[in-house]
Protein backbone atom coordinates (compact mmCIF):
# COMPACT_ATOMS: atom_id res chain seq x y z
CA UNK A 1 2.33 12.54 34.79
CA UNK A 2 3.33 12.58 38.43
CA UNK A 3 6.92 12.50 39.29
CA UNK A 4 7.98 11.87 35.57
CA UNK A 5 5.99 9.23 35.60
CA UNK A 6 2.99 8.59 33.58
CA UNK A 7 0.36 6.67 35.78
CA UNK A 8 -2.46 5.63 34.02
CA UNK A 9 -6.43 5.39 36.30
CA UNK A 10 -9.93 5.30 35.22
CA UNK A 11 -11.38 8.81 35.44
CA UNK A 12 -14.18 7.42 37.88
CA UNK A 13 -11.88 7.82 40.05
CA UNK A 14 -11.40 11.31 39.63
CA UNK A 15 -13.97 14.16 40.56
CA UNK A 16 -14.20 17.74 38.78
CA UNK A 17 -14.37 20.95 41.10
CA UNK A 18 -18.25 20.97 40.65
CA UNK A 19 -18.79 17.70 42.00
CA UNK A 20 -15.80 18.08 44.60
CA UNK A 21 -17.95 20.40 46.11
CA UNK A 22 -21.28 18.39 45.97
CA UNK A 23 -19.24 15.45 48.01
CA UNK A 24 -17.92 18.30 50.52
CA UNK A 25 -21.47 19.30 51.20
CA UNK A 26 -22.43 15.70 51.52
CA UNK A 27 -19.48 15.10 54.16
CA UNK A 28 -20.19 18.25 55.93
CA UNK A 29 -24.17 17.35 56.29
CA UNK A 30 -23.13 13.98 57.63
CA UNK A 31 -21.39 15.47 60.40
CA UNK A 32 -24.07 18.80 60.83
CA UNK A 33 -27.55 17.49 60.90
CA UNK A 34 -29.08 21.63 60.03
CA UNK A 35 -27.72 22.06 57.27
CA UNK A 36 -28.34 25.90 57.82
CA UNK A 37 -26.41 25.81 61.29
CA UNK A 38 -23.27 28.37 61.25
CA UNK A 39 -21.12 25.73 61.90
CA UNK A 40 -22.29 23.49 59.21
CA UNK A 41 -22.35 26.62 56.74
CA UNK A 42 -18.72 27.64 57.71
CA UNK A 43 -17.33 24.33 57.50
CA UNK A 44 -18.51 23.83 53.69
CA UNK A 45 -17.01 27.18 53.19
CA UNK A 46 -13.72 26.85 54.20
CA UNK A 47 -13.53 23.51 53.04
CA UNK A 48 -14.59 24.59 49.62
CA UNK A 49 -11.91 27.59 49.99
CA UNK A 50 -9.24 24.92 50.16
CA UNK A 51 -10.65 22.54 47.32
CA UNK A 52 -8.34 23.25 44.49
CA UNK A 53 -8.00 21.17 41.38
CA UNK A 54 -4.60 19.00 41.56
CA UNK A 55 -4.73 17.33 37.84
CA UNK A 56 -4.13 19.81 35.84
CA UNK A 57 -4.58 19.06 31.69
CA UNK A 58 -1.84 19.87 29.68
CA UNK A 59 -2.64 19.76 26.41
CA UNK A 60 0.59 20.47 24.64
CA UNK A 61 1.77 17.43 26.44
CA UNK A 62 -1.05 15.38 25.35
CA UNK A 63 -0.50 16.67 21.59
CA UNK A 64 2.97 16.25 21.61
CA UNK A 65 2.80 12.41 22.71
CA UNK A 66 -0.56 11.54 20.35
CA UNK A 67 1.66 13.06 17.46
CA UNK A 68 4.37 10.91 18.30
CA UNK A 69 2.51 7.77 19.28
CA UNK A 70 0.90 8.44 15.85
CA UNK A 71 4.56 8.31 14.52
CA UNK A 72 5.63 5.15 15.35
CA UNK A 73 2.17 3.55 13.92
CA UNK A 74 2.55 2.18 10.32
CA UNK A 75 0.94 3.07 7.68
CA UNK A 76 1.86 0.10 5.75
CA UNK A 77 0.43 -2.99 6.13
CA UNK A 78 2.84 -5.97 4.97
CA UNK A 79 6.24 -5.38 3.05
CA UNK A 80 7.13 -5.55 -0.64
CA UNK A 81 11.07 -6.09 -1.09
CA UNK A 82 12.80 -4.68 -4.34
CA UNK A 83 11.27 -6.17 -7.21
CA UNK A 84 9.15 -8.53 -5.57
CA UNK A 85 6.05 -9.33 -8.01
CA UNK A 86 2.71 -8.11 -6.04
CA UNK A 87 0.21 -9.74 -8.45
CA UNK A 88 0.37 -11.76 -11.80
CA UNK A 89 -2.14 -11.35 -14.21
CA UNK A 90 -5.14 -13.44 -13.80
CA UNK A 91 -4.57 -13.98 -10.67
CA UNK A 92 -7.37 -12.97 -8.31
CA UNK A 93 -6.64 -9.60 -6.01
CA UNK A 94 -6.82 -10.70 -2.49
CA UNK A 95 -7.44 -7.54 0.44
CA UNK A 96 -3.52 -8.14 1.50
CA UNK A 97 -2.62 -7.18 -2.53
CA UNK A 98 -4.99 -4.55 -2.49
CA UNK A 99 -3.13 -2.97 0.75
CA UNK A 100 0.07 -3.54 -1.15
CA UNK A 101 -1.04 -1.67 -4.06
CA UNK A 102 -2.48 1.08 -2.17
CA UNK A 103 0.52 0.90 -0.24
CA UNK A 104 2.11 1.59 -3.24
CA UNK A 105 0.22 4.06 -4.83
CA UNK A 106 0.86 6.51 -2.02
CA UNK A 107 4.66 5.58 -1.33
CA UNK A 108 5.03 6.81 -5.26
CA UNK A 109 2.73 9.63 -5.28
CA UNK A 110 4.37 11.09 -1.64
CA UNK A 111 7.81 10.29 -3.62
CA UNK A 112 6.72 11.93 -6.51
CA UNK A 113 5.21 15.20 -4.30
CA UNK A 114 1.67 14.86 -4.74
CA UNK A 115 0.73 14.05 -0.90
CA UNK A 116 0.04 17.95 -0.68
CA UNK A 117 -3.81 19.55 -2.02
CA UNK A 118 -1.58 22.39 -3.25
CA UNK A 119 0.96 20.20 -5.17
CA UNK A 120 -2.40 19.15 -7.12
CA UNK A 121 -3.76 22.66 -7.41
CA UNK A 122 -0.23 23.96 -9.11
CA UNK A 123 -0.37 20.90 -11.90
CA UNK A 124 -3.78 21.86 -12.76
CA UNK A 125 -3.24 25.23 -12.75
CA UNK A 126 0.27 24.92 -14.68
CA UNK A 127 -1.76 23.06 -17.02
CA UNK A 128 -4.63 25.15 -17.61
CA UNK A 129 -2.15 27.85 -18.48
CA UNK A 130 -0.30 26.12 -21.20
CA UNK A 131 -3.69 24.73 -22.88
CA UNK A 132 -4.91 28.70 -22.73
CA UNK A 133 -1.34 29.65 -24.72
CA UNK A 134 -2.15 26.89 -27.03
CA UNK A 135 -5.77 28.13 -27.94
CA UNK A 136 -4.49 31.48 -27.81
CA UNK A 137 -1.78 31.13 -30.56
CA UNK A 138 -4.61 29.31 -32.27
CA UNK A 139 -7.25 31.52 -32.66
CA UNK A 140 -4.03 34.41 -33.11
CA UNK A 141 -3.10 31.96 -35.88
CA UNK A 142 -7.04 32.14 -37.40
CA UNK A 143 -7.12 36.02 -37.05
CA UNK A 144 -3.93 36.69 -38.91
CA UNK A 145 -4.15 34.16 -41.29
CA UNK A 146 -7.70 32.99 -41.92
CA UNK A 147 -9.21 36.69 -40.56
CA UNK A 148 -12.71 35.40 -42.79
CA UNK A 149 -13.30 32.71 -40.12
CA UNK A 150 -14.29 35.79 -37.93
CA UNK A 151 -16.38 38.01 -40.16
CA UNK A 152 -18.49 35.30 -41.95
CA UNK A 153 -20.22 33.15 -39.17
């Protein structure tokens, strides 16, 4: 972003600090010959004292814009209008039906509140508890009522 404005280059074009300061010494030994003269030595120090990054990442920024580029891509492939028929039977499924039907299957199960791991883990777990009640008044039913079930093996 510069100005407000995003400008988009290749990053060959841009250098990191590390090899900023490999050119400097480069450009400096072009203009000293002894590379171990003061003058040459001081130069590529205060030149390197100067060299300060000027792109700076910002990766909140970056985030913010994937999430919302992300946004605006569909997830849908095609549309299906109210009550439109998708596929007759024997009639052969074709990959644009397929992405209809998987379009389908998630629009229901996100309308129905499955789209979450822990909207899964609560059905299973609702249902383990009521099958564990219903064995439970079972074999409460069998010890009360049918106690010889227990004794003779």
């Amino acid at each position: 972003m510069q100005g407000g404005e995003l400008i988009i280059a290749p990053t060959k074009n841009y250098n990191d600090i590390e090899s900023a300061w490999k050119k400097n010494k480069e450009e400096v030994n072009l203009i000293y010959e002894n590379d171990v003269d003061i003058k040459s030595i001081l130069s590529y120090e205060l030149i390197n004292e100067f060299t300060k990054p000027n792109i700076i990442f910002d990766k909140e920024l970056t985030e913010s814009r994937q999430k919302e580029r992300l946004d605006r891509v569909s997830r849908f492939q095609g549309t299906v209008l109210a009550n439109e028929l998708i596929v007759d039977t024997n009639n052969r499924i074709t990959d644009s039906v397929l992405l209809k039907l998987k379009s389908l299957r998630f629009e229901s199960e996100r309308r129905l509140g499955y789209e979450k791991a822990a909207d899964k883990f609560r059905e299973y777990l609702g249902a383990f508890f009521v099958v564990s009640i219903l064995l439970f008044l079972l074999f409460s039913f069998f010890y009360i009522y049918r106690g010889n079930y227990f004794e003779n093996l």
